[in-house]
C-alpha atoms as a PDB file:
ATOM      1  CA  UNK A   1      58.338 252.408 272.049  1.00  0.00           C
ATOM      2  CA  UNK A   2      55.491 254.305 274.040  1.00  0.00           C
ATOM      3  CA  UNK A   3      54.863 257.505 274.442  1.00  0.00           C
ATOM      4  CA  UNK A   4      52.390 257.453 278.125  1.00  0.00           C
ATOM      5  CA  UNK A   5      50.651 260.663 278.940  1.00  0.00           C
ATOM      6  CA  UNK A   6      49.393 260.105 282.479  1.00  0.00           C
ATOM      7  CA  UNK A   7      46.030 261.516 281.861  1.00  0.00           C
ATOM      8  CA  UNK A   8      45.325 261.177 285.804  1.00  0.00           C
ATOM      9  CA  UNK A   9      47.354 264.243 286.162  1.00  0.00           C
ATOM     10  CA  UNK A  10      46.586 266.278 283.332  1.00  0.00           C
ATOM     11  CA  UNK A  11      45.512 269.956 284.516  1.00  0.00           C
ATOM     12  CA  UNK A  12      41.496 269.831 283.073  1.00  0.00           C
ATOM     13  CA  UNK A  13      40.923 273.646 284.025  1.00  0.00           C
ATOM     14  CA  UNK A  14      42.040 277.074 283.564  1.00  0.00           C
ATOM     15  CA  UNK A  15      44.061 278.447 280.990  1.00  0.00           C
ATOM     16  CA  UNK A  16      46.129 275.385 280.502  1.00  0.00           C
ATOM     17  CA  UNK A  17      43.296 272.888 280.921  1.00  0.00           C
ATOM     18  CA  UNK A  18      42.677 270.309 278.380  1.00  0.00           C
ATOM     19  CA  UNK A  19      40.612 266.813 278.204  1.00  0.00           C
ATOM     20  CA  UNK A  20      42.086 263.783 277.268  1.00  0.00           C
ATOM     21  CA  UNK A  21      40.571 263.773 273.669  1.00  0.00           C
ATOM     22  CA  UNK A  22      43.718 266.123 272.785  1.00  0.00           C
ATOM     23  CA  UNK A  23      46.057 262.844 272.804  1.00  0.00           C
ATOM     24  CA  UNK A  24      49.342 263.368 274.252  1.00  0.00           C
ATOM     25  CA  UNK A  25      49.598 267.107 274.251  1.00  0.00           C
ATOM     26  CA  UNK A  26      48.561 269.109 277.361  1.00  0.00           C
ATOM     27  CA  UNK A  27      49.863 270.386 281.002  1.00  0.00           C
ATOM     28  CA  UNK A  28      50.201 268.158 284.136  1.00  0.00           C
ATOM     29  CA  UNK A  29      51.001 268.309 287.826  1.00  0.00           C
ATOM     30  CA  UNK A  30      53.025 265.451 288.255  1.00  0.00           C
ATOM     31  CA  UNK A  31      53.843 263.946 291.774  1.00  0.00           C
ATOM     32  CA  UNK A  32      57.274 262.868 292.582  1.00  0.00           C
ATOM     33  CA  UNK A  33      58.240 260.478 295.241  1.00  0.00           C
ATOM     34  CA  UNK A  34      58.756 262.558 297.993  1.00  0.00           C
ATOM     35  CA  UNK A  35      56.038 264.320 297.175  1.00  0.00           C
ATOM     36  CA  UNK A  36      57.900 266.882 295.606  1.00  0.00           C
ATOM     37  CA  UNK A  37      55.557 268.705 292.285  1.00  0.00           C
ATOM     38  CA  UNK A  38      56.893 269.346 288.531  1.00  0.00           C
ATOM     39  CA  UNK A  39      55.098 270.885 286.157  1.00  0.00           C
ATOM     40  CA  UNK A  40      55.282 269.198 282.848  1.00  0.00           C
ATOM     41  CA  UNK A  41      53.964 270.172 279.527  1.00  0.00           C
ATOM     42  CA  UNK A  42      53.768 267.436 276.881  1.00  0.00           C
ATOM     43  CA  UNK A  43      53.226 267.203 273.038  1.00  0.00           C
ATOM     44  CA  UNK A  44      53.653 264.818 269.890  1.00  0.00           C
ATOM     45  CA  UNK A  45      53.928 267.301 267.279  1.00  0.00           C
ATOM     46  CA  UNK A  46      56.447 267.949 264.256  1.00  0.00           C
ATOM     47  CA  UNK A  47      57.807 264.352 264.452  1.00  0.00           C
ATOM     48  CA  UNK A  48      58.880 264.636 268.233  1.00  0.00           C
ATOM     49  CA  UNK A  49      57.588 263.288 271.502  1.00  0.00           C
ATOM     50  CA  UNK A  50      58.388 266.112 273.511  1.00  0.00           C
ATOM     51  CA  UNK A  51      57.779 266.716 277.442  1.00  0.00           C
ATOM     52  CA  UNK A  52      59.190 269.819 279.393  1.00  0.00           C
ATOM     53  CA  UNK A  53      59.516 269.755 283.176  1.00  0.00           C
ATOM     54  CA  UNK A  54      59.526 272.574 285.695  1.00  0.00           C
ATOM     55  CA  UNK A  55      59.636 273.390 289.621  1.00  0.00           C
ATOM     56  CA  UNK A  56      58.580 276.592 291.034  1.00  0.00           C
ATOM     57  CA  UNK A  57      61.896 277.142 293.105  1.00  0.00           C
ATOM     58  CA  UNK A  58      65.115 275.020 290.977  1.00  0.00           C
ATOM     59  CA  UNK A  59      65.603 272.847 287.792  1.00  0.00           C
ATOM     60  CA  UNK A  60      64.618 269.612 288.318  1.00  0.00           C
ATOM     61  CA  UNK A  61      67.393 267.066 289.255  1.00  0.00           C
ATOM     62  CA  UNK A  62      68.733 264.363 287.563  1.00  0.00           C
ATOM     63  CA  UNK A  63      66.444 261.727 289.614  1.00  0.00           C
ATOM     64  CA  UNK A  64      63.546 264.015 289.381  1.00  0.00           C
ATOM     65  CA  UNK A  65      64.227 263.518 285.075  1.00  0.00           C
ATOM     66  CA  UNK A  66      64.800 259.983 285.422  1.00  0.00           C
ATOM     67  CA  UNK A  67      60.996 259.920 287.158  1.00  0.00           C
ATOM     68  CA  UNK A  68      59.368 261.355 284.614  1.00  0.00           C
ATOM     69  CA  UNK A  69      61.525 259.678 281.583  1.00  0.00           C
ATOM     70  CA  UNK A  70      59.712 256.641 283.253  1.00  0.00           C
ATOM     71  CA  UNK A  71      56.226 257.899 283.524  1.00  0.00           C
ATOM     72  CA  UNK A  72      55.787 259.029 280.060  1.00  0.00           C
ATOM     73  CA  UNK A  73      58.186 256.681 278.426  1.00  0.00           C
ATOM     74  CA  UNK A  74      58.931 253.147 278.411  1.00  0.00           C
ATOM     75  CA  UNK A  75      62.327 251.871 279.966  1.00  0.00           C
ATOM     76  CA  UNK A  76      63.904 250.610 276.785  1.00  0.00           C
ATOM     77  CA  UNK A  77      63.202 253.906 274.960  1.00  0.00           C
ATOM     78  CA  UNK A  78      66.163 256.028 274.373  1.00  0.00           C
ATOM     79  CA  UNK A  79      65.116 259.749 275.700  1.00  0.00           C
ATOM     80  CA  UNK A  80      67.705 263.142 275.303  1.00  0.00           C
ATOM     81  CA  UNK A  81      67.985 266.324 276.582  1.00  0.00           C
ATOM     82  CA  UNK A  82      69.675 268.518 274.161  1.00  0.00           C
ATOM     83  CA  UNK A  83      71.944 271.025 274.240  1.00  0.00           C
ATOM     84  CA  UNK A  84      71.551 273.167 270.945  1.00  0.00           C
ATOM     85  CA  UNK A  85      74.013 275.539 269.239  1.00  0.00           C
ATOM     86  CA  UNK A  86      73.815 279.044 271.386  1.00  0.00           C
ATOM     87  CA  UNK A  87      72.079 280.799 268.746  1.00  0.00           C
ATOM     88  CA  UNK A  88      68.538 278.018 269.142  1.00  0.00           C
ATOM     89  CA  UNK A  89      68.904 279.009 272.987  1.00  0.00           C
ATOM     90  CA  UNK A  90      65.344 279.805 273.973  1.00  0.00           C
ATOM     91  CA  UNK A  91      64.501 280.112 277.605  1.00  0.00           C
ATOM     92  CA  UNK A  92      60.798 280.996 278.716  1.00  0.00           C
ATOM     93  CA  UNK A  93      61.174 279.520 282.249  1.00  0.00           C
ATOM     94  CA  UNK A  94      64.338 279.854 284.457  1.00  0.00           C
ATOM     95  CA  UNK A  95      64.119 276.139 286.082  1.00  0.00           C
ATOM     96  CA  UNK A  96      62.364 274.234 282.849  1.00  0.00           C
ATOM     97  CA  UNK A  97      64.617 271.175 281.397  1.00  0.00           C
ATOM     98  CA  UNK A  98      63.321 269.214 278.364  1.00  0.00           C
ATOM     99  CA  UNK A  99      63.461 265.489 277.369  1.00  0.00           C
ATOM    100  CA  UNK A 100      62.900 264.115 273.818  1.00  0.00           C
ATOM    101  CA  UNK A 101      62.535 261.454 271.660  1.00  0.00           C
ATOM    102  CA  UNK A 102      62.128 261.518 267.722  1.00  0.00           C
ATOM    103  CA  UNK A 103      58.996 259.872 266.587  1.00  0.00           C
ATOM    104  CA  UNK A 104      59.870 257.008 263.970  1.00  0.00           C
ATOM    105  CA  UNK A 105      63.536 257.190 264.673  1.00  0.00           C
ATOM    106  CA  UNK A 106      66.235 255.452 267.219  1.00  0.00           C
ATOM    107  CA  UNK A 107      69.090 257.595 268.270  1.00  0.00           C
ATOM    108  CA  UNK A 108      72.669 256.413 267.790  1.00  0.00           C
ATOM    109  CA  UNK A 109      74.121 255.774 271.592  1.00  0.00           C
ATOM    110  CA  UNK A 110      77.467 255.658 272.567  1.00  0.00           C
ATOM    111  CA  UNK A 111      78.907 251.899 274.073  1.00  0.00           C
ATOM    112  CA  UNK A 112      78.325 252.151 277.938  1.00  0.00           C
ATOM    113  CA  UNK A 113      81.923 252.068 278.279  1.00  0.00           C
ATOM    114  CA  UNK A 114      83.268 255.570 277.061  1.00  0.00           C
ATOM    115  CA  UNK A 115      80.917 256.504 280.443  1.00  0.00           C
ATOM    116  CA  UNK A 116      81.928 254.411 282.780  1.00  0.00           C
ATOM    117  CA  UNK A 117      81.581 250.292 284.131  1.00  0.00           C
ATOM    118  CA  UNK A 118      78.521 249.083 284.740  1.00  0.00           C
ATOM    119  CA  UNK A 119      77.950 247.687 288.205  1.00  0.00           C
ATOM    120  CA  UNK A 120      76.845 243.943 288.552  1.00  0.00           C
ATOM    121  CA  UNK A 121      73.103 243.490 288.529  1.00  0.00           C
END
């Protein structure tokens, strides 16, 4: 399990500059394939690896998630997005999503199955 800032896009100026010395917390401009741009904030702190992602215009799609789950994650690492009780709701951004993973800890996932077949590799 890795958490993988991609320092080559952190955002170094401004108000939401920062060097890499701060670890794996700070703002980047992340290209997507397409060359479509999200706007990702990342941080390790209070036991959670923690990354949220945001477009100008929409929420990000479900591809556009699965393309950043890979950048700063490794492929066997089990990532979430949550959906908390109403009353947690907090919403800064109109088109931000967040993905997590609890540092030190695995999350329980349901068997493949109760989503659907897999197809054959």
């Amino acid at each position: 399990m890795s958490f993988n800032v991609p320092n080559k896009f952190r955002i170094r100026s401004g108000v939401l500059g920062s060097g890499d010395t701060i670890g794996n917390n700070g703002a980047f401009t992340v290209p997507l394939k397409h060359g479509q741009l999200v706007f990702v904030i990342a941080s390790d702190g209070c036991g959670w690896e923690h990354v949220s992602v945001s477009r100008k215009d929409r929420c990000p799609t479900w591809d556009e998630m699965c393309q950043i789950k890979a950048l700063f994650w490794d492929d066997n690492d089990c990532i979430v997005q949550f959906h908390p009780p109403k009353a947690e709701y907090v919403n800064n951004h109109a088109y931000c999503l967040h993905l997590w993973r609890q540092i030190g800890g695995e999350f329980p996932i349901p068997d493949s199955l109760l989503v659907g077949i897999k197809e054959a590799a």
